[in-house]
N, C-alpha and C. Protein backbone atom coordinates (compact mmCIF):
# COMPACT_ATOMS: atom_id res chain seq x y z
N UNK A 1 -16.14 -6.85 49.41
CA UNK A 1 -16.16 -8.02 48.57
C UNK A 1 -17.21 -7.83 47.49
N UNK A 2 -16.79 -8.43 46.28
CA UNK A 2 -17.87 -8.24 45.26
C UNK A 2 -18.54 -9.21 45.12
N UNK A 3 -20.14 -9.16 44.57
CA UNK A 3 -20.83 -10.19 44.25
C UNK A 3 -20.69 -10.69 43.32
N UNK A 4 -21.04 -12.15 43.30
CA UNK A 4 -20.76 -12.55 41.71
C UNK A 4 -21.86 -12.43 40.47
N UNK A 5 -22.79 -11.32 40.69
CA UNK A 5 -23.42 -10.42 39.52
C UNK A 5 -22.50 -9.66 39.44
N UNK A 6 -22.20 -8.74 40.16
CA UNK A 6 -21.17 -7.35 39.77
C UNK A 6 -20.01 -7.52 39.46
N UNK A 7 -19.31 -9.06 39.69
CA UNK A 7 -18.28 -9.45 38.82
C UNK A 7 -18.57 -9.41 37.38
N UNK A 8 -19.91 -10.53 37.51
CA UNK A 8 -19.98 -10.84 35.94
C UNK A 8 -20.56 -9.64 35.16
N UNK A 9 -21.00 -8.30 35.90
CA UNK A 9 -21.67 -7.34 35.00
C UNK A 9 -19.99 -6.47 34.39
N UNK A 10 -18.97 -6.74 35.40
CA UNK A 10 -17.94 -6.14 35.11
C UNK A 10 -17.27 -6.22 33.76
N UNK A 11 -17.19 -7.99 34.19
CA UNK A 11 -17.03 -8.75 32.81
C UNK A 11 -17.13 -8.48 31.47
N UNK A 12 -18.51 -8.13 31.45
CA UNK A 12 -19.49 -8.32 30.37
C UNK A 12 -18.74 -7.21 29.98
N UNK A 13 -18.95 -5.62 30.43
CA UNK A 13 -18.88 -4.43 29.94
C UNK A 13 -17.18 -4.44 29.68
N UNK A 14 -16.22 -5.14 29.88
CA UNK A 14 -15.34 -5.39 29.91
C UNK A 14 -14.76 -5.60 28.20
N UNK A 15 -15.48 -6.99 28.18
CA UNK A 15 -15.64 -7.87 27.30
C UNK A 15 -16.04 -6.78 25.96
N UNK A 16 -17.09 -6.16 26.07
CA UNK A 16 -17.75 -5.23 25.08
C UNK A 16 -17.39 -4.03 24.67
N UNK A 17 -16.32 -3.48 25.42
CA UNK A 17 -15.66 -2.23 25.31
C UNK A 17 -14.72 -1.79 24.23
N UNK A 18 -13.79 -3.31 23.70
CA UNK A 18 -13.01 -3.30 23.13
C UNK A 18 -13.97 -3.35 21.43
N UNK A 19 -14.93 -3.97 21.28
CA UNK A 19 -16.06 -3.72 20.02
C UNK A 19 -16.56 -2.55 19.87
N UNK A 20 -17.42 -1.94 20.76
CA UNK A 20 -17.84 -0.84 20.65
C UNK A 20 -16.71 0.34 20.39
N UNK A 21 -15.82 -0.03 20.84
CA UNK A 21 -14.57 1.35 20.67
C UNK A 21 -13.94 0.63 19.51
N UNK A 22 -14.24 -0.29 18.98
CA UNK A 22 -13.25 -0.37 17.17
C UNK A 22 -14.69 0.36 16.59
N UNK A 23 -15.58 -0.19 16.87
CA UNK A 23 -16.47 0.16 15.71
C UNK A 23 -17.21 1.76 15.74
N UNK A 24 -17.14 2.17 16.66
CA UNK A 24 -17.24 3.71 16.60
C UNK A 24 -15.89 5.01 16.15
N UNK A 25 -14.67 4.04 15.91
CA UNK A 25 -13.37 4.14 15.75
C UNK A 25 -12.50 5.25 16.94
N UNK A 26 -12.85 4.17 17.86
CA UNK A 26 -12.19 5.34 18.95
C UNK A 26 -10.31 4.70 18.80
N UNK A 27 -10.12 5.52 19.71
CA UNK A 27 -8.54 5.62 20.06
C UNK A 27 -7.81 6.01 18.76
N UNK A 28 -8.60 7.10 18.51
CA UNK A 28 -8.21 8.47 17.26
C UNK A 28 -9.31 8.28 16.34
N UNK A 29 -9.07 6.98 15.45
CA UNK A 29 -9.58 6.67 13.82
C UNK A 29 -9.62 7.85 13.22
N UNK A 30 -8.74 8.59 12.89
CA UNK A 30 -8.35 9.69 12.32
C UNK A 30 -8.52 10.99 13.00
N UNK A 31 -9.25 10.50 13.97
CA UNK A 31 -8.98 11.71 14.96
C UNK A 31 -7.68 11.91 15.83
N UNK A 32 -6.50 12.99 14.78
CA UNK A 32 -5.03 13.28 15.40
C UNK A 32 -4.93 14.39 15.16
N UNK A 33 -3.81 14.33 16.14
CA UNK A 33 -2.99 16.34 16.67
C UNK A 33 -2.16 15.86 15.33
N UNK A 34 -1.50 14.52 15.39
CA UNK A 34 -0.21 14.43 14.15
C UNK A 34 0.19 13.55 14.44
N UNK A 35 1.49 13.45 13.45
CA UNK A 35 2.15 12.13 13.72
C UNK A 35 1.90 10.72 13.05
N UNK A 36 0.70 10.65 13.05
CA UNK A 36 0.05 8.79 13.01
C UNK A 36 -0.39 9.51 11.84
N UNK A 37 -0.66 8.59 10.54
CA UNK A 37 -1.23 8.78 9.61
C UNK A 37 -2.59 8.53 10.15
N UNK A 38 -3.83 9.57 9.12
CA UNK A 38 -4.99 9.76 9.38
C UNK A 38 -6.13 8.31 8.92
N UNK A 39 -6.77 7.75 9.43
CA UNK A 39 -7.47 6.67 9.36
C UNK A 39 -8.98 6.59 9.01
N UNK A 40 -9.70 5.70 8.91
CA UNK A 40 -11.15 5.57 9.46
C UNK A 40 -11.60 5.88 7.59
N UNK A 41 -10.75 6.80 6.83
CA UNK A 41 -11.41 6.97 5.60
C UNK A 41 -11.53 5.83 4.59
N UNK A 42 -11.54 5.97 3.52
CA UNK A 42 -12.09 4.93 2.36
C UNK A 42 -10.54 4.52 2.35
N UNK A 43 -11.05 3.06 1.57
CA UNK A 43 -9.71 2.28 1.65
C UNK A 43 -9.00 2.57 0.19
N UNK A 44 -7.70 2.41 0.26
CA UNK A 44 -6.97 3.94 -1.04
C UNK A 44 -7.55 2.92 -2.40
N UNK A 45 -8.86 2.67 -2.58
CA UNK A 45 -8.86 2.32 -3.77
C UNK A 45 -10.35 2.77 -4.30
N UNK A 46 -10.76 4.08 -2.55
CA UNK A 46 -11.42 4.90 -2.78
C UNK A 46 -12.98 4.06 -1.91
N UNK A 47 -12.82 3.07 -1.84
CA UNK A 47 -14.51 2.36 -1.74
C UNK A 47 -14.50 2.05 0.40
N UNK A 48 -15.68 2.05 0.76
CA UNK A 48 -15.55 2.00 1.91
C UNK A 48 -15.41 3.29 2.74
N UNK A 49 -15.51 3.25 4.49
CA UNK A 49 -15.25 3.98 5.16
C UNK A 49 -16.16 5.64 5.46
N UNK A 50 -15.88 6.41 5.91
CA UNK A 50 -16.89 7.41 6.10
C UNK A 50 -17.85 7.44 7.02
N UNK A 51 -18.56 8.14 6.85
CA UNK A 51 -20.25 7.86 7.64
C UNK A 51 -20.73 8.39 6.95
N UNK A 52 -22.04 7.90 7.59
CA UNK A 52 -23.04 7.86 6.56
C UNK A 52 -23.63 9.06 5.96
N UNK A 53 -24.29 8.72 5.02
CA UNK A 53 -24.11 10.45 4.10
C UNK A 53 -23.44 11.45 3.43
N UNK A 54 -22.05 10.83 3.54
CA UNK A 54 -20.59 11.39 3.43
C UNK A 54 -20.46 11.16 1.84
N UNK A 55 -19.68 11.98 0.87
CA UNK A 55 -19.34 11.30 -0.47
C UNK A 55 -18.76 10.18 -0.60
N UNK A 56 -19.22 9.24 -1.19
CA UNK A 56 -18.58 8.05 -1.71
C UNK A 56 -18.12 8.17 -2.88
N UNK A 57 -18.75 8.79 -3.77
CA UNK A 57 -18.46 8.50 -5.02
C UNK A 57 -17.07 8.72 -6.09
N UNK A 58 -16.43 9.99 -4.81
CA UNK A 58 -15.48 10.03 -5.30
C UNK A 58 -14.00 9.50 -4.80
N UNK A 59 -13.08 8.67 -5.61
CA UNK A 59 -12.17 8.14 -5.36
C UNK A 59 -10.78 8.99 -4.70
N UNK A 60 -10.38 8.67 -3.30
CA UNK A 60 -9.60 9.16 -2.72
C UNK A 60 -8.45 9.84 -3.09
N UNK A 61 -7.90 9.66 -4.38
CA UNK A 61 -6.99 10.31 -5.40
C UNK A 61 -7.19 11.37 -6.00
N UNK A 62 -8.97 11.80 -5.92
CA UNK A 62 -9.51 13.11 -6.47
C UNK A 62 -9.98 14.12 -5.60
N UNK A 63 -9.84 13.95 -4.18
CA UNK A 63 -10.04 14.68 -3.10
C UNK A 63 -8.92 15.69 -3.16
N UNK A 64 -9.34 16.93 -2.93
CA UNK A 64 -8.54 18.42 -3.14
C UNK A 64 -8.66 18.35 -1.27
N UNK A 65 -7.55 18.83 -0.72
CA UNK A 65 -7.00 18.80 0.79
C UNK A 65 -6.42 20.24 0.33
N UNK A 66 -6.81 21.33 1.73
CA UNK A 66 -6.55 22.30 1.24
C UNK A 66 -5.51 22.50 2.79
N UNK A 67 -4.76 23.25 2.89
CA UNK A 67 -3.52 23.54 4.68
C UNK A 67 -2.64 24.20 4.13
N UNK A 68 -2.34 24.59 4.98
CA UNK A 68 -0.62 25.49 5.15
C UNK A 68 0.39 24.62 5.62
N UNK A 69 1.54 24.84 4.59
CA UNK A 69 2.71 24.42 5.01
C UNK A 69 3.01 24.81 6.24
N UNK A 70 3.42 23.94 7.13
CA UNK A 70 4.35 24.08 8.46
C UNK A 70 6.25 24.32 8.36
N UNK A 71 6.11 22.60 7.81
CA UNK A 71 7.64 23.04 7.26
C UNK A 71 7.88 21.63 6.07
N UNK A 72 9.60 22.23 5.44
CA UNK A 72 9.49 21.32 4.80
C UNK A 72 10.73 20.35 4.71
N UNK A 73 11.02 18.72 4.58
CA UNK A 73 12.25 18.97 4.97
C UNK A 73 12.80 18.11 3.62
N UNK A 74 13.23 18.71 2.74
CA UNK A 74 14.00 17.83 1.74
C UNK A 74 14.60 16.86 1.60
N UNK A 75 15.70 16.52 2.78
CA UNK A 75 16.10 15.55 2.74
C UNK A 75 15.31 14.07 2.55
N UNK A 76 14.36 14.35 3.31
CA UNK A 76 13.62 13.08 3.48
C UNK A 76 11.98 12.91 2.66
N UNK A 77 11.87 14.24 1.67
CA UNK A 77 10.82 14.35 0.64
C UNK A 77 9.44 14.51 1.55
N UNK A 78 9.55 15.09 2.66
CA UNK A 78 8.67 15.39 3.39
C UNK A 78 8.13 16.96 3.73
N UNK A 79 7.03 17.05 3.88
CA UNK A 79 6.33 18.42 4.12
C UNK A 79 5.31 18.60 5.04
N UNK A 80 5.31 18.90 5.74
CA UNK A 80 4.11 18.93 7.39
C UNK A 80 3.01 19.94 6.91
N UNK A 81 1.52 19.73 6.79
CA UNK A 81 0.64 20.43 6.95
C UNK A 81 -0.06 20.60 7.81
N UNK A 82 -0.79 21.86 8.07
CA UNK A 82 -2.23 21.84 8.69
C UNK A 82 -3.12 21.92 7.91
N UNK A 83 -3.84 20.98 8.11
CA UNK A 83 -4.97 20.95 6.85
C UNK A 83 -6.10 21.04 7.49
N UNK A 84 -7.24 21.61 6.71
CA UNK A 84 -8.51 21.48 6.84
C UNK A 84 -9.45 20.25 7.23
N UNK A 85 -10.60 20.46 7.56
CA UNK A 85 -10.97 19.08 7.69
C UNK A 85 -11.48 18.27 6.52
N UNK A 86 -11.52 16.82 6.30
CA UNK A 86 -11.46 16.98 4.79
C UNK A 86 -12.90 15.84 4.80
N UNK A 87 -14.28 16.19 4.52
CA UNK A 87 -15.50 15.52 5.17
C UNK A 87 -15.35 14.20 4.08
N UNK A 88 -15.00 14.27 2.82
CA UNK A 88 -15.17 13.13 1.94
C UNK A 88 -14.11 12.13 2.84
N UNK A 89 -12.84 12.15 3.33
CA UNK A 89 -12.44 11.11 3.95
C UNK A 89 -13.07 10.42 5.48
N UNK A 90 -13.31 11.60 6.07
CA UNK A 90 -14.03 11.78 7.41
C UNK A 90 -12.78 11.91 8.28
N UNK A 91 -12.19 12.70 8.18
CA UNK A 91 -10.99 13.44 8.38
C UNK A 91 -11.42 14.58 9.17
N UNK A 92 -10.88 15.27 10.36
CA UNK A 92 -11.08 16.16 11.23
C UNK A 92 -9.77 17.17 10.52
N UNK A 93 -9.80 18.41 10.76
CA UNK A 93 -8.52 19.04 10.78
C UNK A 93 -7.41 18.87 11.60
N UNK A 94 -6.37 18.93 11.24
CA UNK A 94 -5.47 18.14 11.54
C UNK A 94 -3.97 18.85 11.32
N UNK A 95 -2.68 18.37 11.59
CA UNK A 95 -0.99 18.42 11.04
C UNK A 95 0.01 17.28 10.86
N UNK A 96 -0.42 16.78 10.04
CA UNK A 96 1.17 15.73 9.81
C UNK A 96 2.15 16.11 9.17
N UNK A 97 3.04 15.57 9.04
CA UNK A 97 4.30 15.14 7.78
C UNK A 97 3.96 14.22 6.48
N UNK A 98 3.56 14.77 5.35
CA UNK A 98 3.60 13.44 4.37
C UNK A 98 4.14 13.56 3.58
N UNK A 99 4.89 12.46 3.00
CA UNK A 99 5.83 12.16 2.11
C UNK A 99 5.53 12.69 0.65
N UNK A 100 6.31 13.08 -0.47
CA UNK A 100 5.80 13.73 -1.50
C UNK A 100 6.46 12.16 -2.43
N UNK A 101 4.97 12.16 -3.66
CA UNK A 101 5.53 10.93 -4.74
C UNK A 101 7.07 11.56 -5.19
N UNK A 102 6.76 12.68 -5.44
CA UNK A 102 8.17 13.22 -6.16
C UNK A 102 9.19 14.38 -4.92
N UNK A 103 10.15 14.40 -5.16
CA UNK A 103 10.81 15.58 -4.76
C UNK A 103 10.45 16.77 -4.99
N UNK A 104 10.54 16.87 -6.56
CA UNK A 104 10.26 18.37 -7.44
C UNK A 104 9.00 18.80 -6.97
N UNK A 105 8.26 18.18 -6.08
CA UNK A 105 7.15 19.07 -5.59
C UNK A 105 7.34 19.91 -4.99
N UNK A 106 8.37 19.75 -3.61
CA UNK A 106 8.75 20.16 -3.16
C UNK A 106 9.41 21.79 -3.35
N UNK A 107 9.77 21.95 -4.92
CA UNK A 107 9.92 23.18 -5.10
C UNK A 107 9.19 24.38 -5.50
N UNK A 108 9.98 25.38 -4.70
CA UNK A 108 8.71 26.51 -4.75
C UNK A 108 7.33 26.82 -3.55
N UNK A 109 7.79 25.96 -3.46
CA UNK A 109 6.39 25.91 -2.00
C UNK A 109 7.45 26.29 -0.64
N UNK A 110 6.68 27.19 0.13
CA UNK A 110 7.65 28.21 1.23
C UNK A 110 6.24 27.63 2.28
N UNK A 111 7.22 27.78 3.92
CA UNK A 111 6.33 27.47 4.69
C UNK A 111 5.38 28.69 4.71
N UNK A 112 4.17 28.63 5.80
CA UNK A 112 3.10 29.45 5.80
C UNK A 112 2.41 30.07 4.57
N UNK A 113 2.49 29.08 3.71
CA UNK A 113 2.04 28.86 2.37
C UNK A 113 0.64 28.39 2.50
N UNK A 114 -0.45 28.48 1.76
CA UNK A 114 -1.61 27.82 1.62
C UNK A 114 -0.95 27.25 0.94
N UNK A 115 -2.01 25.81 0.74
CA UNK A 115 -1.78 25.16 -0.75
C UNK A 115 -3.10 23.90 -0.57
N UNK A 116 -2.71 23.61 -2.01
CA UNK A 116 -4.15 22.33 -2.17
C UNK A 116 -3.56 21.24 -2.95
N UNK A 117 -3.88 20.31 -2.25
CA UNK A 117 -2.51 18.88 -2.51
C UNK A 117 -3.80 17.57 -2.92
N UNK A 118 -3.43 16.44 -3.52
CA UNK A 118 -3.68 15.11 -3.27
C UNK A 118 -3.08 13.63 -2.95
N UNK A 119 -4.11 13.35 -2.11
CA UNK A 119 -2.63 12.10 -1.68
C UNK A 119 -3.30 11.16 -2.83
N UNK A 120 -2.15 9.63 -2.89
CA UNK A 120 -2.40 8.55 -3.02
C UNK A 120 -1.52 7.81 -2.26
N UNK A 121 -2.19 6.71 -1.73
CA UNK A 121 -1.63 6.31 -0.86
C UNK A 121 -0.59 6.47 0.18
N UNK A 122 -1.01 7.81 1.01
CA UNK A 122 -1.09 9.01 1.49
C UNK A 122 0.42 9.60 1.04
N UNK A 123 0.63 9.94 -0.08
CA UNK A 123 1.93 10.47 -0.62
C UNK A 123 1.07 11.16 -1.29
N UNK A 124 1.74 12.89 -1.16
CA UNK A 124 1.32 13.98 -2.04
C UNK A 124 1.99 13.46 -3.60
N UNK A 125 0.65 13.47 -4.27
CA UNK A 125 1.44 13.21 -6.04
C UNK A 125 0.88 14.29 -6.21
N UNK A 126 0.21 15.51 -5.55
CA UNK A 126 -0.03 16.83 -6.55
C UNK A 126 -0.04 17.47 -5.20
N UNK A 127 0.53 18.76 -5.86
CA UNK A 127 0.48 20.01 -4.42
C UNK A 127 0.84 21.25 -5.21
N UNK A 128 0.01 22.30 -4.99
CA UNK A 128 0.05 23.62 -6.30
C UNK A 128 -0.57 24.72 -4.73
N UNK A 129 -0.27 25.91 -5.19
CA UNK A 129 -0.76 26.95 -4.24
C UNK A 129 -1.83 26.66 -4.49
N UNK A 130 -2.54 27.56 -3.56
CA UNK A 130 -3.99 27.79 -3.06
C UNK A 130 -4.80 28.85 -3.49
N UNK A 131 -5.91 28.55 -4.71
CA UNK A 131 -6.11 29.67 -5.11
C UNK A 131 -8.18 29.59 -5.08
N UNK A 132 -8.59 30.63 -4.40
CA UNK A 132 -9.93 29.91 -4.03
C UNK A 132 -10.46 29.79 -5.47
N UNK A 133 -11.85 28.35 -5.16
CA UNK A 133 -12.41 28.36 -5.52
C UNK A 133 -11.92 27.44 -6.74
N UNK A 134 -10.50 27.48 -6.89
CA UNK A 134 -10.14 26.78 -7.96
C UNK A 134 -9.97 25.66 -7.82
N UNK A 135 -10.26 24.22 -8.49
CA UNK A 135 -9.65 22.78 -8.14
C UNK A 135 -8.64 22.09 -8.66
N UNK A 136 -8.04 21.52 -8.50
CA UNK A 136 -7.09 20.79 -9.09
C UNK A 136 -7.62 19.77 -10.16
N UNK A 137 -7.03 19.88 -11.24
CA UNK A 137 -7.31 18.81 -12.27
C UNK A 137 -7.32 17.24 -12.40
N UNK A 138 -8.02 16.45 -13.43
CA UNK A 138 -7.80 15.17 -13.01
C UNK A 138 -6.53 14.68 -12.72
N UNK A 139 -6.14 13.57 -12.11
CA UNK A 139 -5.30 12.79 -11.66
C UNK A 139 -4.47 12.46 -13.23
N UNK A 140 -3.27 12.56 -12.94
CA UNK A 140 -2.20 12.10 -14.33
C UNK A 140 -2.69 10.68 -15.11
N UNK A 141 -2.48 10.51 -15.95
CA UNK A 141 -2.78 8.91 -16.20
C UNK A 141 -1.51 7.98 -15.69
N UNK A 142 -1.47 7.16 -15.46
CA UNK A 142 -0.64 5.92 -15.27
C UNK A 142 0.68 6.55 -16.15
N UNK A 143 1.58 5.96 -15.65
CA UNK A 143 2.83 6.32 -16.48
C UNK A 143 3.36 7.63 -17.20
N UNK A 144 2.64 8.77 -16.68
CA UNK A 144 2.82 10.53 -17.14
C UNK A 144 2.98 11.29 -16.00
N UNK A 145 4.16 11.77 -16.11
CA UNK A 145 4.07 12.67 -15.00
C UNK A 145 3.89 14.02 -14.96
């Protein structure tokens, strides 16, 4: 039989488990094998998220993500990477599927490909081979593709 301290200590830690595990971002927060889109980073309008010490300054649309194609599947404007870990989001390395803004990205890119992509709102709007050292240019303006 339990006492009713060691109930209520049960309680308590009970009660507190579900806070402490949002706010340390357990049950992944971007920590994934795949599948689930990646979490815990800045919110897509670039501000927020990370830990501490991490870049802020730059807006989530200008982050260069560097992985190898896995595969790719046209029909559905999708392309699976393994990517690097990417510290400005606070992103672990990782493999999903993400959707491309355009199709025509899609061409030319062969699996077991490097390459260096950017999301927005986690849709690749840029993805070019992988060439070290080199970065990808600013973001298109509004309405240019």
């Amino acid at each position: 039989m339990m006492s009713k301290s060691a109930f209520a200590l049960i309680a308590i830690c009970l009660l507190a488990a579900p806070s402490a595990h949002a706010q340390f971002g357990g049950g992944g927060g971007g920590r994934h094998g795949g599948g689930a889109a990646p979490s815990g980073g800045p919110s897509p309008n670039g501000s927020g998220g990370g830990r501490p010490g991490s870049p802020q300054d730059v807006p989530a649309d200008q982050i260069d993500i560097v992985g190898v194609v896995q595969s790719i599947d046209p029909a559905t404007d999708r392309i699976t990477i393994a990517y690097q870990a990417v510290d400005a989001l606070d992103w672990p390395a990782g493999s999903k599927p993400f959707e491309v803004a355009k199709s025509a990205l899609l061409s030319g890119v062969t699996v077991g490909e490097k390459v260096r992509f950017r999301l927005e709102s986690l849709q690749i709007y840029v993805l070019q081979p992988y060439v070290p050292g080199q970065k990808l240019g600013p973001p298109p303006a509004p309405g240019v593709s």
